[in-house]
C-alpha atoms as a PDB file:
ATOM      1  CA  UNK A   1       2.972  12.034  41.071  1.00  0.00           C
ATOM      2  CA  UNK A   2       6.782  11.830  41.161  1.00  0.00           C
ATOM      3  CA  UNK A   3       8.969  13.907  39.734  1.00  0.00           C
ATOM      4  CA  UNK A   4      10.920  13.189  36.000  1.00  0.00           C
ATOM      5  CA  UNK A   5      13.809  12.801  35.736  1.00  0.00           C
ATOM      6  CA  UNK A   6      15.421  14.935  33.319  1.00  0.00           C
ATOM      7  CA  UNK A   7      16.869  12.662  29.910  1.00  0.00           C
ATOM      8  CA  UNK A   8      18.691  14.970  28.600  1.00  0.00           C
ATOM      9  CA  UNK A   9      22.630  15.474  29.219  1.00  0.00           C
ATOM     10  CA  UNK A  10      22.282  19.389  28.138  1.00  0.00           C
ATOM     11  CA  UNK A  11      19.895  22.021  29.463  1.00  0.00           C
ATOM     12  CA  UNK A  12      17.205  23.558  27.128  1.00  0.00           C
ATOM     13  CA  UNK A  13      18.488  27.110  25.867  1.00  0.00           C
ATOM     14  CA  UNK A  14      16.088  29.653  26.195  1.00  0.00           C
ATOM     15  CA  UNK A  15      16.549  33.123  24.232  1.00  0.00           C
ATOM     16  CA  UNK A  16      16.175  36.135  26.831  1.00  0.00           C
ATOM     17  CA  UNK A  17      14.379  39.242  24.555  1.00  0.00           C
ATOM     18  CA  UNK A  18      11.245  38.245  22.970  1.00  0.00           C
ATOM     19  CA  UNK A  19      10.691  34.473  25.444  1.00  0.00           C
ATOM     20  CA  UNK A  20      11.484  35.515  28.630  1.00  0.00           C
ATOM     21  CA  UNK A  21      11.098  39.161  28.210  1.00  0.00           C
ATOM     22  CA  UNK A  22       8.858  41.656  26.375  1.00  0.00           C
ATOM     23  CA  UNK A  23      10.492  43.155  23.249  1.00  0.00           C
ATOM     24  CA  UNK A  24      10.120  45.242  20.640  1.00  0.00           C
ATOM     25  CA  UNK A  25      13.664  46.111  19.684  1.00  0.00           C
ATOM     26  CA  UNK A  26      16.776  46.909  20.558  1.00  0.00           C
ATOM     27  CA  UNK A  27      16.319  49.909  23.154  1.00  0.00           C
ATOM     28  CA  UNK A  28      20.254  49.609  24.238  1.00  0.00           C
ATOM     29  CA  UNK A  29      21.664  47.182  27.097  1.00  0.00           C
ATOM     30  CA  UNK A  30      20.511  48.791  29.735  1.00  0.00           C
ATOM     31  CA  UNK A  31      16.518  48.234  28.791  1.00  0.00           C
ATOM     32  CA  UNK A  32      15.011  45.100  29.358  1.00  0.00           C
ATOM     33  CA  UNK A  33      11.744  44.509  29.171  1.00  0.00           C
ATOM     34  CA  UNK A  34       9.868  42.984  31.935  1.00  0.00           C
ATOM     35  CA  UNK A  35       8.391  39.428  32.206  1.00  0.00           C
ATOM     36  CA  UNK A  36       6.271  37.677  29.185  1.00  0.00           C
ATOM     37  CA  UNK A  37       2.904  36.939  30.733  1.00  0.00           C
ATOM     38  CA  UNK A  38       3.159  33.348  31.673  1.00  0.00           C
ATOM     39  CA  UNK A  39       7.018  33.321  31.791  1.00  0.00           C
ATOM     40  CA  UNK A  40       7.185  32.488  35.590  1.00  0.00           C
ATOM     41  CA  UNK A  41       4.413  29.569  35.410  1.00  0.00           C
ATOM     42  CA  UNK A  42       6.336  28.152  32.286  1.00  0.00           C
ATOM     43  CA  UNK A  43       9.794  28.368  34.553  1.00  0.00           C
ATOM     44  CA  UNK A  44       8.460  26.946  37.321  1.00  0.00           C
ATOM     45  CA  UNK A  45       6.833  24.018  34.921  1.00  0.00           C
ATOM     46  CA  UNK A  46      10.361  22.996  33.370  1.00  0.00           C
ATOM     47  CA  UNK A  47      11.501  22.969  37.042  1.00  0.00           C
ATOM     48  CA  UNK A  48       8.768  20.861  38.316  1.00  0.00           C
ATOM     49  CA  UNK A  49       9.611  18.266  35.883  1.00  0.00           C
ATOM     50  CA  UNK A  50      12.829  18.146  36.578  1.00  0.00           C
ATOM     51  CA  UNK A  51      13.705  19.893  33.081  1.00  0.00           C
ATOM     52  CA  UNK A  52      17.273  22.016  33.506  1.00  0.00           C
ATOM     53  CA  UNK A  53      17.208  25.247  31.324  1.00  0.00           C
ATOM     54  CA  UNK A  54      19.716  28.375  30.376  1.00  0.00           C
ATOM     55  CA  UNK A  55      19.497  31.432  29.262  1.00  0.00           C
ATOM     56  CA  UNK A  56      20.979  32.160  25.709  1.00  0.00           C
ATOM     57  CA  UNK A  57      21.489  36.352  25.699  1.00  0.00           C
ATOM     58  CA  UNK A  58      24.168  38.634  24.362  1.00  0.00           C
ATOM     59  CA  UNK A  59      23.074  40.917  27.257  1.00  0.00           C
ATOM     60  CA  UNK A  60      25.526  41.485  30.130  1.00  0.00           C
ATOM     61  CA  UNK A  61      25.218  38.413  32.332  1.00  0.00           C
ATOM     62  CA  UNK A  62      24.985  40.511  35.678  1.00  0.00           C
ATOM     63  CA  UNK A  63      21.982  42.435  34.398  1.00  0.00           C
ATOM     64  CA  UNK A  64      20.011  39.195  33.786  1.00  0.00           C
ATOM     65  CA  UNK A  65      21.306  37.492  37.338  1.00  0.00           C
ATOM     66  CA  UNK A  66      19.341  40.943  38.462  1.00  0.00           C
ATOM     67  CA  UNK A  67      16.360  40.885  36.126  1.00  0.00           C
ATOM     68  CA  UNK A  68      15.191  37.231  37.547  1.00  0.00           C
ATOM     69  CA  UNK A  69      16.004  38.628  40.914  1.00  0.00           C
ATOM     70  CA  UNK A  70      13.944  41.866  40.821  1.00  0.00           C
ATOM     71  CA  UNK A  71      10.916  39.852  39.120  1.00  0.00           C
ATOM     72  CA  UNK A  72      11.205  36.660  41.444  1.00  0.00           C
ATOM     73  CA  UNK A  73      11.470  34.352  39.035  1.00  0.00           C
ATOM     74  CA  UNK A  74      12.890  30.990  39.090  1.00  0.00           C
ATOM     75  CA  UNK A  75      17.031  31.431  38.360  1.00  0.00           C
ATOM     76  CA  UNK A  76      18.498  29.386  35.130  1.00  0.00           C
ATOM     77  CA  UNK A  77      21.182  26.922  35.255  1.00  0.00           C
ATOM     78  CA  UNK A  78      23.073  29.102  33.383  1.00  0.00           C
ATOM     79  CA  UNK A  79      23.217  32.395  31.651  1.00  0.00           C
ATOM     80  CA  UNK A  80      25.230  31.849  28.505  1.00  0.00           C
ATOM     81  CA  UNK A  81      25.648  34.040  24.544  1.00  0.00           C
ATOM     82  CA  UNK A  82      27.647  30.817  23.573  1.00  0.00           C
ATOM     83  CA  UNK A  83      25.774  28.399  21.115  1.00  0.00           C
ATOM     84  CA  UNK A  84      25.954  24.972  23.773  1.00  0.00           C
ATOM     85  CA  UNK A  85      24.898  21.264  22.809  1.00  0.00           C
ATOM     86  CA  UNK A  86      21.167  21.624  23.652  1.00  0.00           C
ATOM     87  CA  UNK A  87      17.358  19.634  23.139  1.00  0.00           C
ATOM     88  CA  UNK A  88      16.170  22.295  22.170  1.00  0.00           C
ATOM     89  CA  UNK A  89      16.576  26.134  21.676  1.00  0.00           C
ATOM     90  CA  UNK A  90      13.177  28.329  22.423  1.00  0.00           C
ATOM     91  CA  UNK A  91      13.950  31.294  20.377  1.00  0.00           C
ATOM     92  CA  UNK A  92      11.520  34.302  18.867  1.00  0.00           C
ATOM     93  CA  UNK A  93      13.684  34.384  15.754  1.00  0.00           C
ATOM     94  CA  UNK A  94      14.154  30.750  15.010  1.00  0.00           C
ATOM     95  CA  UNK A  95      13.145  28.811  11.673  1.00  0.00           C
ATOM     96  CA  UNK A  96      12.785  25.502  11.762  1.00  0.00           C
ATOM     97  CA  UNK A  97      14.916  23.753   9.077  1.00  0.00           C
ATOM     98  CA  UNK A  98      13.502  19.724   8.719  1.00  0.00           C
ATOM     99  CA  UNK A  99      16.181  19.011   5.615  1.00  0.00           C
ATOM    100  CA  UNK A 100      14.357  20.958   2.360  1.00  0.00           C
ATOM    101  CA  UNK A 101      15.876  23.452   1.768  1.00  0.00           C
ATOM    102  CA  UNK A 102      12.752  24.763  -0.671  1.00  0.00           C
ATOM    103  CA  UNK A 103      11.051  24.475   1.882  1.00  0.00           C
ATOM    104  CA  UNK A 104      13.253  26.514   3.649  1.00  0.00           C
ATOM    105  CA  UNK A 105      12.781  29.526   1.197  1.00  0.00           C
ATOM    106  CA  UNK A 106       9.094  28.941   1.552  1.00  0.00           C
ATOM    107  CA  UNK A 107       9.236  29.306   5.337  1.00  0.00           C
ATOM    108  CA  UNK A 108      11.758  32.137   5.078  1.00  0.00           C
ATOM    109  CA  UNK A 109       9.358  34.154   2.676  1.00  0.00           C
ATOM    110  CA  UNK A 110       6.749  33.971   5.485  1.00  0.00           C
ATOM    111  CA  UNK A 111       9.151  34.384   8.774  1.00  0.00           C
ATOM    112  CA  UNK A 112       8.284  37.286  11.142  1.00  0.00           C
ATOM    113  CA  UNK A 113       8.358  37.780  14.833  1.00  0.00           C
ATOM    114  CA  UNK A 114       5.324  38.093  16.780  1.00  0.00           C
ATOM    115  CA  UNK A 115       6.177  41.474  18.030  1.00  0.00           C
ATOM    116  CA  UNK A 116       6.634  42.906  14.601  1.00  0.00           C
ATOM    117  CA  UNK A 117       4.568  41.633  12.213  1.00  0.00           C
ATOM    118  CA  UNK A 118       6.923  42.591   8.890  1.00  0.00           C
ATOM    119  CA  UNK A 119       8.071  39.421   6.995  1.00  0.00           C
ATOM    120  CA  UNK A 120      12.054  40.279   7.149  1.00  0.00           C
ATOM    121  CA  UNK A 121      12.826  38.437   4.117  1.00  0.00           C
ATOM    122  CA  UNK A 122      10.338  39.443   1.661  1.00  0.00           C
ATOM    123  CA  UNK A 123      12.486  41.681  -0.418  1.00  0.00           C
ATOM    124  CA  UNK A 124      15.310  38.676  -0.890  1.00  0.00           C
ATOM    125  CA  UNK A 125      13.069  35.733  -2.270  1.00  0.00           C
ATOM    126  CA  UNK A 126      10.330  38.119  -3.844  1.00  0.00           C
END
């Protein structure tokens, strides 16, 4: 089967802590927590398809050149804490906003992360 070629004119963003890397908070900048199960396969998937990808962090750039290094896993276009013209942003904090905002509210009432199970905004829309 041949490789895709990739349709897009930006890379996919995807956020470091919480996709790429276990976490459970902020520990400082020097912790980072080691591969997601399944993190390598998935990287290696968007490269076999021809699928370019970046890394979207407000962690020191060297520190994640060294991370993918020390785990052997496939190294992003890009490492970048810039907001850039994307697909698509993977992100553990991310709501999906499809143009209501009541909607909105709804899914904000419900939002948590996976690795802490507290719905952040249950005190503000009660």
């Amino acid at each position: 089967m041949p490789l895709a070629t990739s349709q897009f004119k930006h890379p996919l963003c995807l956020d470091f802590d919480g996709v790429l890397a276990e976490y459970d908070g902020y520990k400082g900048e020097e912790h980072l927590g080691k591969p997601l199960t399944g993190a390598k396969q998935f990287l290696e998937q968007l490269n076999s398809v021809n699928l370019k990808w970046v890394v979207f962090t407000t962690r020191p750039r060297e520190r994640i050149v060294k991370w993918f290094q020390e785990h052997q896993l496939p190294m992003p276009e890009g490492i970048t804490h810039i907001k850039m013209p994307a697909p698509a942003y993977i992100d553990d904090r991310a709501i999906k906003f499809d143009g209501d905002f009541d909607k909105l509210i709804r899914d904000m009432k419900d939002f948590n992360v996976y690795w802490n199970k507290n719905k952040i905004f249950e005190d503000y829309f009660p």
